[in-house]
PDB file of N, CA and C in Angstrom:
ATOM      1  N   UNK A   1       0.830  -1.187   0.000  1.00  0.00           N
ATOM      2  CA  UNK A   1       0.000   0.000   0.000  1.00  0.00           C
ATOM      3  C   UNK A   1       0.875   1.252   0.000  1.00  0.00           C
ATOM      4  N   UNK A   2       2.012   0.874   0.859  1.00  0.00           N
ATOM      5  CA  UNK A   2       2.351   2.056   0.775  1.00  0.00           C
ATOM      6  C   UNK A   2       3.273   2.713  -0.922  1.00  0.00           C
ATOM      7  N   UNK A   3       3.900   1.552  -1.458  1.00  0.00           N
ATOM      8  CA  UNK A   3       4.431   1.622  -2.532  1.00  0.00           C
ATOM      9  C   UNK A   3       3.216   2.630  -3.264  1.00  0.00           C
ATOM     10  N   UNK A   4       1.947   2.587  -3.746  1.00  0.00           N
ATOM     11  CA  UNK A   4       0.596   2.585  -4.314  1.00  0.00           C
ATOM     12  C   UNK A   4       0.793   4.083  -3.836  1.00  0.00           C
ATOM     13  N   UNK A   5       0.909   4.885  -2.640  1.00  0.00           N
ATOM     14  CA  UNK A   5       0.955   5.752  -2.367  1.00  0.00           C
ATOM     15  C   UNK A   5       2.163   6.835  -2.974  1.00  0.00           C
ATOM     16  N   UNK A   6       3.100   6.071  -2.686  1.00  0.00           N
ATOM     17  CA  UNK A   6       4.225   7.099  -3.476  1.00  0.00           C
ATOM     18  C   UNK A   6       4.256   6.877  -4.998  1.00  0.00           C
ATOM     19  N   UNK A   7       3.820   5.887  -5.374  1.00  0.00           N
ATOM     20  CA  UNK A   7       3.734   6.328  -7.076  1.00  0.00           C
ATOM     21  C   UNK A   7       2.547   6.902  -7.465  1.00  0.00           C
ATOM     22  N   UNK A   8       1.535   7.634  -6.326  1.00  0.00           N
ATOM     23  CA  UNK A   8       0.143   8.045  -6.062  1.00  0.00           C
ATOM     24  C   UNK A   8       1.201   9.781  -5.996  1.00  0.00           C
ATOM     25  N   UNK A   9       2.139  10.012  -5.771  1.00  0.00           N
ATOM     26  CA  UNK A   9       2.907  11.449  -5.568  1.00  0.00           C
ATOM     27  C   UNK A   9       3.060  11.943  -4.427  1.00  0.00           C
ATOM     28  N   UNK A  10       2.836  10.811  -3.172  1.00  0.00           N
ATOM     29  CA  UNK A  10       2.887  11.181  -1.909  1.00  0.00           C
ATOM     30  C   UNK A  10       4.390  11.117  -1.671  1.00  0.00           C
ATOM     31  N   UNK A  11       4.934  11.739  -0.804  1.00  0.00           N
ATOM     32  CA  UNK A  11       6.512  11.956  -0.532  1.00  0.00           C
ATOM     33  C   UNK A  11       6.713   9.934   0.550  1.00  0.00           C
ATOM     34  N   UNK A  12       7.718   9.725   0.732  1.00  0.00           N
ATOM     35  CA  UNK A  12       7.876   8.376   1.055  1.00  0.00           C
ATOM     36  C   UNK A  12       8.186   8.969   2.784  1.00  0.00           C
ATOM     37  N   UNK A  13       8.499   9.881   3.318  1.00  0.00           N
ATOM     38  CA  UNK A  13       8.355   9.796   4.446  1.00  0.00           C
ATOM     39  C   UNK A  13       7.354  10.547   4.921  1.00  0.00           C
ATOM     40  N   UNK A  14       6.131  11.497   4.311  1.00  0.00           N
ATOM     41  CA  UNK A  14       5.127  10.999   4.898  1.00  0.00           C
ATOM     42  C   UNK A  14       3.980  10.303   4.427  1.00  0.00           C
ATOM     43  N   UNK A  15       4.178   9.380   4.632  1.00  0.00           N
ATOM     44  CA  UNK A  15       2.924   8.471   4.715  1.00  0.00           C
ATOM     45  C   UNK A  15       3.064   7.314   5.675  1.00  0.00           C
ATOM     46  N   UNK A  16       2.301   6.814   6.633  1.00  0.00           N
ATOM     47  CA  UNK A  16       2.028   5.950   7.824  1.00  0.00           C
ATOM     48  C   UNK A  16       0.817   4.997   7.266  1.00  0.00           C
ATOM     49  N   UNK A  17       1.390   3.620   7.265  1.00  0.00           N
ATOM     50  CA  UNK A  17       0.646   2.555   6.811  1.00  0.00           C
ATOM     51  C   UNK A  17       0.375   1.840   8.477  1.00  0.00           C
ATOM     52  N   UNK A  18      -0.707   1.219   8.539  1.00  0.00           N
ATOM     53  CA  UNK A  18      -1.689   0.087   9.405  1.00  0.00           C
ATOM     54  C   UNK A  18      -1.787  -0.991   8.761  1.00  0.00           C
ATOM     55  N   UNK A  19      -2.023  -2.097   9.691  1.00  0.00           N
ATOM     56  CA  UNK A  19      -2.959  -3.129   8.915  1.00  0.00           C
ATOM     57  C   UNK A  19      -3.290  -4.240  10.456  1.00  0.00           C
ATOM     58  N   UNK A  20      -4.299  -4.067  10.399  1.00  0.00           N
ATOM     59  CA  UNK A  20      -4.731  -5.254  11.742  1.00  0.00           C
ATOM     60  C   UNK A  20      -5.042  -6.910  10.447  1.00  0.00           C
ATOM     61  N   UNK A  21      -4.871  -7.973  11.426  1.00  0.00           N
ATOM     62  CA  UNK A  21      -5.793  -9.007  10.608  1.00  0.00           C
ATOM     63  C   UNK A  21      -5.628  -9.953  12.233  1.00  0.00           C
ATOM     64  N   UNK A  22      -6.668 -11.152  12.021  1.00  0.00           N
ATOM     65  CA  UNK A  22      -6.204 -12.288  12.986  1.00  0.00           C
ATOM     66  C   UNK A  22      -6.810 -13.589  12.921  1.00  0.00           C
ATOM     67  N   UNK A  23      -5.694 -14.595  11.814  1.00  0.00           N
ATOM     68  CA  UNK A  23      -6.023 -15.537  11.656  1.00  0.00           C
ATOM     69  C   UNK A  23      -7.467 -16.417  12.194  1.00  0.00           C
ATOM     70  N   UNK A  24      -6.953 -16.417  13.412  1.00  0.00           N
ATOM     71  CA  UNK A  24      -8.655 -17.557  14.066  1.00  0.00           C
ATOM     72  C   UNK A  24      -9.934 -16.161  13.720  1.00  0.00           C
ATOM     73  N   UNK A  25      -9.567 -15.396  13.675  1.00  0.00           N
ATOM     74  CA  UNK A  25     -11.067 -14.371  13.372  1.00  0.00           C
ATOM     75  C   UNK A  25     -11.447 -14.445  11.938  1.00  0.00           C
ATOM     76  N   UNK A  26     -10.797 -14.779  11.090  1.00  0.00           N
ATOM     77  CA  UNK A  26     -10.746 -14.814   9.570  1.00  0.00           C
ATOM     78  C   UNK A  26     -11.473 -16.175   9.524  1.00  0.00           C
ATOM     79  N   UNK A  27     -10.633 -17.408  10.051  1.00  0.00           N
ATOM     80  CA  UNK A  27     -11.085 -18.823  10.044  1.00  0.00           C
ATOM     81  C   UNK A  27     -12.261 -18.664   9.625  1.00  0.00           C
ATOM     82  N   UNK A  28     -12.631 -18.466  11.152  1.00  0.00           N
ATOM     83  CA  UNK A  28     -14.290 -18.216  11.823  1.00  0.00           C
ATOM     84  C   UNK A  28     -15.189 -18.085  10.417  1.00  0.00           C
ATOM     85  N   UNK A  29     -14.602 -17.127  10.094  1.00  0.00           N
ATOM     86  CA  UNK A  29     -15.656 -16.575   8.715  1.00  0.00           C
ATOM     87  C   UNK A  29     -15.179 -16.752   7.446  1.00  0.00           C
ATOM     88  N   UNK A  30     -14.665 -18.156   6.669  1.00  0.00           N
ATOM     89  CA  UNK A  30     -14.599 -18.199   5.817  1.00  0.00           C
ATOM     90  C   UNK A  30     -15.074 -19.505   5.370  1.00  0.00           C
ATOM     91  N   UNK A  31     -15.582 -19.539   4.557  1.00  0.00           N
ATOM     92  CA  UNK A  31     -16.489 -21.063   3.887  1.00  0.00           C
ATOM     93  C   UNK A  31     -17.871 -21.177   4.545  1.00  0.00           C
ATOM     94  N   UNK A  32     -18.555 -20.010   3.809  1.00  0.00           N
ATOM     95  CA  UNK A  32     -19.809 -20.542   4.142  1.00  0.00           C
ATOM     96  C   UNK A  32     -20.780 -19.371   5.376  1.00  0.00           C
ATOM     97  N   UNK A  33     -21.520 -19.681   6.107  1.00  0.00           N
ATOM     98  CA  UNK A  33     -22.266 -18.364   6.733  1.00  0.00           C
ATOM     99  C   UNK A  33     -21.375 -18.006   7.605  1.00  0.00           C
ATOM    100  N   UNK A  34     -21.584 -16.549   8.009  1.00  0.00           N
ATOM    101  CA  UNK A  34     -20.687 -16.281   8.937  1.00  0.00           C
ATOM    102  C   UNK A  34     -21.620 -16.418   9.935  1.00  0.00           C
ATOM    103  N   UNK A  35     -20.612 -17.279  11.023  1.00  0.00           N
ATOM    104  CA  UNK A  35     -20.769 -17.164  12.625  1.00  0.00           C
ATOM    105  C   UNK A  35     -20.539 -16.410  13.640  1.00  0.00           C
ATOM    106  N   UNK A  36     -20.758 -16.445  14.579  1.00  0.00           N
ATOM    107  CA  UNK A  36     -20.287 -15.660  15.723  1.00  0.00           C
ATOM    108  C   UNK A  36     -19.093 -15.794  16.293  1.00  0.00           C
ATOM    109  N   UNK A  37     -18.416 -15.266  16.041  1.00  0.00           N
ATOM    110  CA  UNK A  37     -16.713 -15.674  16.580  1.00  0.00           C
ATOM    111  C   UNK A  37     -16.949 -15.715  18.146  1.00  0.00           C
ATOM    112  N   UNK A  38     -17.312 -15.139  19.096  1.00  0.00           N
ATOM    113  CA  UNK A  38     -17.434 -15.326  20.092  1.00  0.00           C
ATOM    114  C   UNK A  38     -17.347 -14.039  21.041  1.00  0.00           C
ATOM    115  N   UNK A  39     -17.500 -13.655  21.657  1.00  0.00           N
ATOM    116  CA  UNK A  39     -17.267 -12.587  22.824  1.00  0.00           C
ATOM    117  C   UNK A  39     -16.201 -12.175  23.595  1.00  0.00           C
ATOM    118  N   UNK A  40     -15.648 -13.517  23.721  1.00  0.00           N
ATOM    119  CA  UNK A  40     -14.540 -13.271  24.735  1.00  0.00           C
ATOM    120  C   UNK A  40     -13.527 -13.978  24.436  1.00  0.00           C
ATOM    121  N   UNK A  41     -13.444 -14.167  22.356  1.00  0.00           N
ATOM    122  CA  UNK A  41     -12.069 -14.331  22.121  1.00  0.00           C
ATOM    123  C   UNK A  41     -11.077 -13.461  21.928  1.00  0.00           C
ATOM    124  N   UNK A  42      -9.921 -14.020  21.782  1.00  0.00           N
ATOM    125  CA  UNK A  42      -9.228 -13.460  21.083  1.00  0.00           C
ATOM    126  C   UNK A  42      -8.889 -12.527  19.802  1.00  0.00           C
ATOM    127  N   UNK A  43      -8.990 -11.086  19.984  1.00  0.00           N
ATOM    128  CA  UNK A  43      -8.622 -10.069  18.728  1.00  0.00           C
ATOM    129  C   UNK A  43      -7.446  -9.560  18.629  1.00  0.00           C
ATOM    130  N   UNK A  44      -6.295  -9.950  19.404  1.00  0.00           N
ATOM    131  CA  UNK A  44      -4.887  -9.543  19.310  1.00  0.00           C
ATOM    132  C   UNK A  44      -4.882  -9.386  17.654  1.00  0.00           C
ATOM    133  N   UNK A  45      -3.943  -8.360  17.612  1.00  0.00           N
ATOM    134  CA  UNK A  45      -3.203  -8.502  15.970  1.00  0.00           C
ATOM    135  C   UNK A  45      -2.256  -9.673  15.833  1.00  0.00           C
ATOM    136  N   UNK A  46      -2.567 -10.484  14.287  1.00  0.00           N
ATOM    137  CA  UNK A  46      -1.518 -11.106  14.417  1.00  0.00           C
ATOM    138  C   UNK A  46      -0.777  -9.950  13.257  1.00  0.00           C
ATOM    139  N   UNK A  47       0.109  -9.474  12.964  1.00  0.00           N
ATOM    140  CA  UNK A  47       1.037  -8.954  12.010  1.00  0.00           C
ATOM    141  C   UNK A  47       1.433  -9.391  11.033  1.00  0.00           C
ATOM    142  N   UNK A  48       1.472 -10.914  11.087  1.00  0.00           N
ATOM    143  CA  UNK A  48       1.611 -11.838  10.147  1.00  0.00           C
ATOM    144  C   UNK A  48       0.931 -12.384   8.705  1.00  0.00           C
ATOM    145  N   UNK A  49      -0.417 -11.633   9.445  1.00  0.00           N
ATOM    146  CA  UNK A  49      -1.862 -11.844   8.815  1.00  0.00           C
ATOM    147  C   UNK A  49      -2.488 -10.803   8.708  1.00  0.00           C
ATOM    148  N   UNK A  50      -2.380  -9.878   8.081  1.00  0.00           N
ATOM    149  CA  UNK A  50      -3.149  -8.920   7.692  1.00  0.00           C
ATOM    150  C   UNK A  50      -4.338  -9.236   6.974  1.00  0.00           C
ATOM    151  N   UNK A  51      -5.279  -8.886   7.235  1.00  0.00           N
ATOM    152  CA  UNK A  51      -6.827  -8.507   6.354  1.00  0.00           C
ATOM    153  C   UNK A  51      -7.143  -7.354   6.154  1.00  0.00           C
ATOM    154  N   UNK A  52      -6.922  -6.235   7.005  1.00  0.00           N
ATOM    155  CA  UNK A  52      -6.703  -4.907   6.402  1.00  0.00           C
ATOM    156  C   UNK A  52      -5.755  -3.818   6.441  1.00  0.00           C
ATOM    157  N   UNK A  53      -5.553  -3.180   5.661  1.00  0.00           N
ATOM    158  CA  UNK A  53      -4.615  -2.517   5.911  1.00  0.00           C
ATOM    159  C   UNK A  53      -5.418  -1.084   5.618  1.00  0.00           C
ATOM    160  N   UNK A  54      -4.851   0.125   5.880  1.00  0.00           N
ATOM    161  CA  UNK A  54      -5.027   1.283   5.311  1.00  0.00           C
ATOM    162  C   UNK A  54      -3.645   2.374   5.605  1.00  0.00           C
ATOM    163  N   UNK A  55      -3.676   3.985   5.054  1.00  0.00           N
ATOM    164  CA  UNK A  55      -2.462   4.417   5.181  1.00  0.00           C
ATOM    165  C   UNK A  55      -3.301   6.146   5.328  1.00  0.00           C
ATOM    166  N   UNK A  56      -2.070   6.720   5.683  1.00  0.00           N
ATOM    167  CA  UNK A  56      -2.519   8.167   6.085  1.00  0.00           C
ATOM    168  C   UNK A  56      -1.089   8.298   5.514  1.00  0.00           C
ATOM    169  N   UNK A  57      -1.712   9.980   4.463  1.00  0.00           N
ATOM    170  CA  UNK A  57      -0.601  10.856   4.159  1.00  0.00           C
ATOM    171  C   UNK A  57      -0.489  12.049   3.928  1.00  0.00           C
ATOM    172  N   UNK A  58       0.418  12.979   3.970  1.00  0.00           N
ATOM    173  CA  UNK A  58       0.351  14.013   3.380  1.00  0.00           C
ATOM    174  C   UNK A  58       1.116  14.548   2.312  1.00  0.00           C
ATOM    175  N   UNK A  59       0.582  15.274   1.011  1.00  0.00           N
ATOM    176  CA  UNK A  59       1.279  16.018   0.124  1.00  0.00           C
ATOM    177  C   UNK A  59       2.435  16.992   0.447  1.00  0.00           C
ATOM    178  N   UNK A  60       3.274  16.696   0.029  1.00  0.00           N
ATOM    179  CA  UNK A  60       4.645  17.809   0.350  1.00  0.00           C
ATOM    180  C   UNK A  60       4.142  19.156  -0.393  1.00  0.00           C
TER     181      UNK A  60
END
């Protein structure tokens, strides 16, 4: 994303990329209806696993 941004004409130091994802929360909901993951699992980030990302920037 962030590459997408600087050939977008954003300067490369500012722009600040995110991305949360977390495997067993993804599981949960893939193949078929989505369920209720549960209440009192686990939402740690894994980093490893991104599902979303987004970025903040500004024009020089």
């Amino acid at each position: 994303l962030k590459q997408v941004m600087v050939e977008g004409g954003f300067p490369e130091s500012a722009i600040e990329v995110f991305g949360w994802g977390n495997r067993a929360c993804a599981k949960a909901h893939i193949g078929g209806p989505v369920r209720a993951y549960g209440l009192w699992r686990d939402l740690s980030n894994d980093e490893e696993y991104p599902l979303m990302v987004w970025a903040f920037a500004r024009r020089a």
